[in-house]
Protein backbone atom coordinates (compact mmCIF):
# COMPACT_ATOMS: atom_id res chain seq x y z
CA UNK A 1 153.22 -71.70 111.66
CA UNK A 2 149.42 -71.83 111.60
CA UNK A 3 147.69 -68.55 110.34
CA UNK A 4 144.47 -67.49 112.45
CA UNK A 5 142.15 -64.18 112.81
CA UNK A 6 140.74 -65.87 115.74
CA UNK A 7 141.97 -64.45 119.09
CA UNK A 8 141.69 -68.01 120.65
CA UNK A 9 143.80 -70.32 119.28
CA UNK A 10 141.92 -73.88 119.70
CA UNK A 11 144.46 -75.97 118.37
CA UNK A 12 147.28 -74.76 120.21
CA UNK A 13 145.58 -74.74 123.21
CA UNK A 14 144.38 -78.33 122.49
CA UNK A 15 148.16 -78.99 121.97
CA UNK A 16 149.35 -77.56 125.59
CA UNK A 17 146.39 -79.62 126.98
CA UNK A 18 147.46 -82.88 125.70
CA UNK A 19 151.04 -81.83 126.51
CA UNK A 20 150.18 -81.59 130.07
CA UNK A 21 148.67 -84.77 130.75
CA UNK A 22 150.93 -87.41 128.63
CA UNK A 23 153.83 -85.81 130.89
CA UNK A 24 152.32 -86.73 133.82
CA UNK A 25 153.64 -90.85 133.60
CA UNK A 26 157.11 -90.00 133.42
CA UNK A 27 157.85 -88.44 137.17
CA UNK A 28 155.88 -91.75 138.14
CA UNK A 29 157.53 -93.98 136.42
CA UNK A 30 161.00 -92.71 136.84
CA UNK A 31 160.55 -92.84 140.46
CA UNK A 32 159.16 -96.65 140.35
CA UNK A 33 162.01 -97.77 138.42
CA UNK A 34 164.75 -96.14 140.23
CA UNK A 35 165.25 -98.89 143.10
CA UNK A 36 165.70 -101.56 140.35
CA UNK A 37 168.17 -99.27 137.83
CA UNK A 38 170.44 -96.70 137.40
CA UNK A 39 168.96 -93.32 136.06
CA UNK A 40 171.68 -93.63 133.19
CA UNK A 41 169.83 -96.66 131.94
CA UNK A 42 166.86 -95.56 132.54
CA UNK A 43 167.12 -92.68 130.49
CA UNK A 44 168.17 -94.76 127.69
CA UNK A 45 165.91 -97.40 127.66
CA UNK A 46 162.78 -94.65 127.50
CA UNK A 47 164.24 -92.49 124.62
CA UNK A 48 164.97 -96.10 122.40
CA UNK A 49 161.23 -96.76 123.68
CA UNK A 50 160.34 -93.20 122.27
CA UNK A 51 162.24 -93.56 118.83
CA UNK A 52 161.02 -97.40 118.68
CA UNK A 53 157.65 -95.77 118.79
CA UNK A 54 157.70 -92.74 116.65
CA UNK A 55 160.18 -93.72 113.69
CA UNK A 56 157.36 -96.14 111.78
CA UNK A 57 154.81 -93.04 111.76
CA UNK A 58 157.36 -90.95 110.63
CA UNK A 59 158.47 -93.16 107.99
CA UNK A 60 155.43 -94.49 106.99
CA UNK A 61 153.90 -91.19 106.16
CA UNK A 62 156.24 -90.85 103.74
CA UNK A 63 157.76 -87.43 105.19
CA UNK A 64 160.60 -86.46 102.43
CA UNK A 65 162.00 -83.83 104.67
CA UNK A 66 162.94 -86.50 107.15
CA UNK A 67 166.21 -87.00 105.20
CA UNK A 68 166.59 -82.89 104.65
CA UNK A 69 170.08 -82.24 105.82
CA UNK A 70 169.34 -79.03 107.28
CA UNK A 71 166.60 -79.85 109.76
CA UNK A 72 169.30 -83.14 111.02
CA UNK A 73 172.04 -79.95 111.68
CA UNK A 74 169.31 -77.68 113.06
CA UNK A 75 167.66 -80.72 115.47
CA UNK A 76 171.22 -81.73 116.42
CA UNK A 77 171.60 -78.03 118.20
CA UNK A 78 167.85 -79.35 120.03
CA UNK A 79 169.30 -82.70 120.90
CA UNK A 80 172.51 -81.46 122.88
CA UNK A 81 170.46 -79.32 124.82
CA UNK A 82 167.93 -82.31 125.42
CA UNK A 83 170.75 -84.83 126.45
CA UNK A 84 171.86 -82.50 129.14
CA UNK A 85 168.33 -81.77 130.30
CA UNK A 86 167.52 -85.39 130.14
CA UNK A 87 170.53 -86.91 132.37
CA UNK A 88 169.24 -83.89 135.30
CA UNK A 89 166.04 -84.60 135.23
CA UNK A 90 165.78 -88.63 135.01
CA UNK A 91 168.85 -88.28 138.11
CA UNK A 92 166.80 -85.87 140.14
CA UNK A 93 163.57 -88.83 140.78
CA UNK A 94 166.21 -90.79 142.26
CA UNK A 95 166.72 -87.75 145.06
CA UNK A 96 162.93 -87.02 146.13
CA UNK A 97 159.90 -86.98 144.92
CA UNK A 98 157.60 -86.63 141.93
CA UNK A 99 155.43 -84.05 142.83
CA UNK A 100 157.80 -82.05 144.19
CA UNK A 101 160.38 -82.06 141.35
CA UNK A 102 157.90 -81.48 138.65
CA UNK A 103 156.86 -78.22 140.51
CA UNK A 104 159.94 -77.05 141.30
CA UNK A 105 160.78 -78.00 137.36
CA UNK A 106 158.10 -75.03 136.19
CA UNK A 107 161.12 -72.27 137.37
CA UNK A 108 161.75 -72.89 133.75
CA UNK A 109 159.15 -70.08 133.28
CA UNK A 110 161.54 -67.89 134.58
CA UNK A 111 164.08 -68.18 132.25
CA UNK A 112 161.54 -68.88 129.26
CA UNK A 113 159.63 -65.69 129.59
CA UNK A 114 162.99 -63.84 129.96
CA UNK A 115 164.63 -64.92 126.84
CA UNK A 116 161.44 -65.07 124.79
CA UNK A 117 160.04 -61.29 125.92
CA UNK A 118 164.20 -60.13 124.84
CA UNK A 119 164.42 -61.87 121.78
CA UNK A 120 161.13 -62.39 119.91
CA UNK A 121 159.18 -59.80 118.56
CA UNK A 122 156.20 -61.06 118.30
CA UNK A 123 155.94 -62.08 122.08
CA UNK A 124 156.86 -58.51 123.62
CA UNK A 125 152.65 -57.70 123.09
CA UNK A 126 152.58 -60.25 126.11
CA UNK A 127 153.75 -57.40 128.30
CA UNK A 128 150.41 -55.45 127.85
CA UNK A 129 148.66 -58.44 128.82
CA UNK A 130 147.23 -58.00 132.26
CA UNK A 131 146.17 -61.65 132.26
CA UNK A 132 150.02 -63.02 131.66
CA UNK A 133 151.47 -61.29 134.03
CA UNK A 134 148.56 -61.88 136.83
CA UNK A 135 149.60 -65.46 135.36
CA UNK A 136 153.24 -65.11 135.32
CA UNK A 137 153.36 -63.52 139.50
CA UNK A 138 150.51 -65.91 140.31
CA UNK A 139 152.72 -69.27 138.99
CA UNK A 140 156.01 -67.96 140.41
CA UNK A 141 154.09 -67.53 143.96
CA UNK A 142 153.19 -70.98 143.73
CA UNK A 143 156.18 -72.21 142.88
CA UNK A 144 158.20 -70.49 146.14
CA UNK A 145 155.54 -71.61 148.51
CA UNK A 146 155.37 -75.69 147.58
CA UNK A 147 159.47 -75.41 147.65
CA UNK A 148 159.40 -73.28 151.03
CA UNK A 149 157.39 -75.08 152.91
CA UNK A 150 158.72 -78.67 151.69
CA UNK A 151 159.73 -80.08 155.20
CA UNK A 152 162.88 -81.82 154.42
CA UNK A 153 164.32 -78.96 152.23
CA UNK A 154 167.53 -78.48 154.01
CA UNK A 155 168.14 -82.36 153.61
CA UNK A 156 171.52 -83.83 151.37
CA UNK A 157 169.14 -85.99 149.30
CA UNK A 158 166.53 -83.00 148.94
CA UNK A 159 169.29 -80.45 148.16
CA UNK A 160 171.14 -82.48 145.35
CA UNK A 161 168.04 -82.98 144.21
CA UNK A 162 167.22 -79.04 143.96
CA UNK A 163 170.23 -78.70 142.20
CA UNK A 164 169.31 -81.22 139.40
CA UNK A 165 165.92 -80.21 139.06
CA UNK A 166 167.21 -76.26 138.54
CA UNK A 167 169.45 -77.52 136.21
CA UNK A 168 166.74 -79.17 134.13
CA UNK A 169 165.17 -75.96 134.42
CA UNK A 170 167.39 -73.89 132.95
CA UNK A 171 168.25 -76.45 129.73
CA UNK A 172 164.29 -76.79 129.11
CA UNK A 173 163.86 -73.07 128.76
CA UNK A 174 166.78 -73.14 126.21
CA UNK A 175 164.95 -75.92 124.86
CA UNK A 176 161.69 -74.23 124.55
CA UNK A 177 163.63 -71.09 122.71
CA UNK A 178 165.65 -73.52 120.70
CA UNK A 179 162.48 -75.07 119.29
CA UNK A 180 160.52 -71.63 118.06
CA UNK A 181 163.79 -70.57 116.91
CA UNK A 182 165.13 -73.48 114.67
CA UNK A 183 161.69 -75.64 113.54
CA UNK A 184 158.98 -73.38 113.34
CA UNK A 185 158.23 -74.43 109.81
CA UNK A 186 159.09 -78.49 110.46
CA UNK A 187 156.88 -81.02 110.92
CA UNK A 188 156.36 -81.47 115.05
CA UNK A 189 156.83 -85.65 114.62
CA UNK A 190 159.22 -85.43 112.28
CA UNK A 191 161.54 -83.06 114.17
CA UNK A 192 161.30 -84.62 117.54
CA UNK A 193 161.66 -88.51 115.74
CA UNK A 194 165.21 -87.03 114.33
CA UNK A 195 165.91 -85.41 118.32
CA UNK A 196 165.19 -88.53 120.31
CA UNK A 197 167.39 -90.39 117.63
CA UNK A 198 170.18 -87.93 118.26
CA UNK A 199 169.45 -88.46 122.00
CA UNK A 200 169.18 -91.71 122.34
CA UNK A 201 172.45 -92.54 120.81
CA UNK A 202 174.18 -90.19 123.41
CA UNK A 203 172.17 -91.61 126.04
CA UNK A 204 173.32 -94.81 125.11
CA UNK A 205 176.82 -94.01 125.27
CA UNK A 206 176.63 -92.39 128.57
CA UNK A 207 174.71 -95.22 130.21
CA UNK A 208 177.51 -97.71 129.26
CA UNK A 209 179.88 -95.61 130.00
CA UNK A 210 178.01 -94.53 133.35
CA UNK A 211 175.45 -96.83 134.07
CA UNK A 212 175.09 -100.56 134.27
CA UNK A 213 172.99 -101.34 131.29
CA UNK A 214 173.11 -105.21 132.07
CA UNK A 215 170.56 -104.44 134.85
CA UNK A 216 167.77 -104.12 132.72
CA UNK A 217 167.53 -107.78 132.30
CA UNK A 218 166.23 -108.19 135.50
CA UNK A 219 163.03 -105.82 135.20
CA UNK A 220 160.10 -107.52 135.05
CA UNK A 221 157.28 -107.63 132.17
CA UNK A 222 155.04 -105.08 134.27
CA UNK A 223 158.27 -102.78 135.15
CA UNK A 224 158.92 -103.07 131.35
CA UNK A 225 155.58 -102.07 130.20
CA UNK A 226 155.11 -99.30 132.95
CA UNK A 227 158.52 -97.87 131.26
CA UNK A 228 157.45 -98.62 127.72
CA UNK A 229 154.16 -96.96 128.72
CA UNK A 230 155.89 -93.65 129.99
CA UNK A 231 158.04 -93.29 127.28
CA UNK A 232 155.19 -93.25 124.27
CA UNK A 233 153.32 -90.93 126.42
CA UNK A 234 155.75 -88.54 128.47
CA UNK A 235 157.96 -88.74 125.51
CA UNK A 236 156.47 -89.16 122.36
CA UNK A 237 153.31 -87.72 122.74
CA UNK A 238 154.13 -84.99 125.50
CA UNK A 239 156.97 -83.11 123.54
CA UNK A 240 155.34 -83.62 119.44
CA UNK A 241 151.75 -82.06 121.53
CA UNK A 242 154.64 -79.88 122.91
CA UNK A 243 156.47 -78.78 119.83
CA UNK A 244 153.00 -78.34 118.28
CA UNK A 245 151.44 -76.14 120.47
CA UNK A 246 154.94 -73.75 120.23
CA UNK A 247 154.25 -73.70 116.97
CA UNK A 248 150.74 -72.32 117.02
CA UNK A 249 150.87 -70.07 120.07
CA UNK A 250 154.73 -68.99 120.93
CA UNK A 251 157.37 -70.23 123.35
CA UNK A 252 155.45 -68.51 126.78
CA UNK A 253 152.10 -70.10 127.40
CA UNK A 254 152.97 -73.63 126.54
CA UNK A 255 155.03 -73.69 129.84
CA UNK A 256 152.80 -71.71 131.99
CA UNK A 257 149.97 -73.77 130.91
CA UNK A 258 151.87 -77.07 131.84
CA UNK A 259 152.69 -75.73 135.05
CA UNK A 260 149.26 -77.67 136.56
CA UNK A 261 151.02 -80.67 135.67
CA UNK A 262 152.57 -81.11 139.33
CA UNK A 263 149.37 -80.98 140.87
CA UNK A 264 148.39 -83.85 138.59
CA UNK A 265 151.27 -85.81 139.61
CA UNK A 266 150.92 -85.05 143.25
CA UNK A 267 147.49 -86.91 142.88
CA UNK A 268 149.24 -90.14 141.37
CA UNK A 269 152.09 -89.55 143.51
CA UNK A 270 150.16 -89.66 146.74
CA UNK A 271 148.83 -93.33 146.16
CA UNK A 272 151.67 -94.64 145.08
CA UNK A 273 154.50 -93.28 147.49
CA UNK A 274 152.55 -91.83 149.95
CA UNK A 275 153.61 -87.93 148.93
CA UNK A 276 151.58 -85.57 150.54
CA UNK A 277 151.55 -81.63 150.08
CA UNK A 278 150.97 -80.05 153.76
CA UNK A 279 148.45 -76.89 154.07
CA UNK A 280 150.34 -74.16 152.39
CA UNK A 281 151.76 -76.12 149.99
CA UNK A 282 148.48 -76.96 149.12
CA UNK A 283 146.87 -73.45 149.06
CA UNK A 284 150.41 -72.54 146.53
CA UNK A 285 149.46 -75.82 144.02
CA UNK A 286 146.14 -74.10 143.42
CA UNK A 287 147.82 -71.16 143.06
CA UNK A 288 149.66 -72.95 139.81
CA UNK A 289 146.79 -73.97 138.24
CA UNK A 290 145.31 -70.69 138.43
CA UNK A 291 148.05 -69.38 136.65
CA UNK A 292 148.35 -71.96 133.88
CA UNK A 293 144.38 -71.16 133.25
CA UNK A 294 145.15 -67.37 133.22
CA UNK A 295 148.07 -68.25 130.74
CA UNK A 296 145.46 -69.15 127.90
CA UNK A 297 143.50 -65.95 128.05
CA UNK A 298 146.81 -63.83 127.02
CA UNK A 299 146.81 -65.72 124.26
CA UNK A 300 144.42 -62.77 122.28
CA UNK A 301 147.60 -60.42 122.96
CA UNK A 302 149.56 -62.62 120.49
CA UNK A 303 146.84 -62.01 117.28
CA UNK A 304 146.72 -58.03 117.78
């Protein structure tokens, strides 16, 4: 845990940044694949991108606690959690659309704030934060009106969809707890290198039990390097940034501050499949990002 007088926490804030942006490939990607494979195999072949990726940096820096017995028990607890989040969130792209699953993905603040502000200490000085909760109200606002005034909300497709997407929600904020709770004082790389090995080895099992693996042959070099791409970036780097910026500045503003990253998607999203936000919808995205930006000045309630 870094140690700091200063009421602004640069690199944890630098952390959430970066954590924001690298995630905003994956919804993308996902989505692109989808017509030419399952989600099962999908999910696979981007975490054994994502361990392919991080193991040599991990190794090569010659990190003895990689082989510490307690942090493989204590990142096995993380990598259940992540397998189940995983499979509902790579099947929900395959229902509707980026943008709109990503926002409706930040309800995780809902259940993050609640189990962090009940069982961590040090995150109850949050509550005499004006700023977090103008942040907190102002997010959740924005995140009823974009789902509201969707206009193909009562659909099947957009209903199963909803579904997956809350149940990704739910398993991230476990996720985010799980992570303060059990590797505050492991390395970020190191921890999430040992997850995504746990992860991809279930992943694998379910997508040949599931899926139809044997599809993959058929991508193409540009589908494979889009999906390469997305894993280093939306894996990888978004959740090490991720686990970082926990680290530094607590399990609540992480999430709130990557709750802008729908709007960023909905700007990818809108050349590629044509997604558009109508009026209110796009009055509630600005909404988010106003939040996430209020999110970072509560920070000075954590140093008190």
């Amino acid at each position: 845990m870094e140690k700091t007088n200063r009421k602004f926490n640069i690199a944890g804030t630098a952390f959430a940044v970066l954590s924001l942006f690298c995630g905003v490939p994956g919804p993308i990607v996902i989505k692109y694949i989808a017509p030419h494979i399952d989600f099962w195999t999908q999910n696979f072949l981007r975490y054994a991108v994502a361990v392919a990726v991080m193991l040599p940096f991990v190794l090569l820096s010659q990190k003895k606690n990689i082989f510490a017995k307690d942090l493989w028990r204590k990142t096995l607890i993380i990598a259940v959690i992540n397998v189940l989040m995983q499979c509902c969130w790579g099947a929900a792209f395959y229902y509707s659309d980026p943008a709109f699953i990503t926002l409706l993905a930040k309800s995780s603040i809902l259940w993050t704030v609640a189990i962090s502000l009940i069982f961590f200490a040090d995150e109850r000085r949050l509550i005499r934060s004006a700023s977090f909760w103008a942040s907190f109200f102002i997010a959740i606002i924005g995140i009823v009106g974009v789902t509201v005034f969707k206009q193909d909300f009562s659909t099947r497709a957009s209903i199963i969809g909803i579904i997956l997407t809350l149940g990704f929600a739910i398993t991230w904020a476990m996720y985010t707890i799980a992570i303060k709770t059990l590797l505050k004082n492991d390395d970020s790389m190191t921890s999430f290198a040992i997850v995504s090995v746990y992860t991809t080895a279930a992943l694998g099992g379910l997508a040949f039990m599931f899926g139809k693996p044997a599809g993959c042959m058929n991508l193409s070099v540009n589908l494979w390097g889009l999906l390469a791409f997305s894993a280093a970036a939306s894996i990888s780097a978004s959740h090490v940034t991720f686990y970082a910026a926990i680290k530094r500045i607590g399990s609540t503003i992480p999430p709130l501050v990557v709750l802008a990253q729908p709007f960023l998607v909905l700007l990818v999203s809108r050349v590629i499949f044509d997604e558009h936000l109508n009026g209110p919808q796009w009055f509630f995205g600005l909404l988010l990002i106003a939040g996430a930006g209020l999110a970072i000045r509560a920070q000075e309630h954590l140093n008190k």
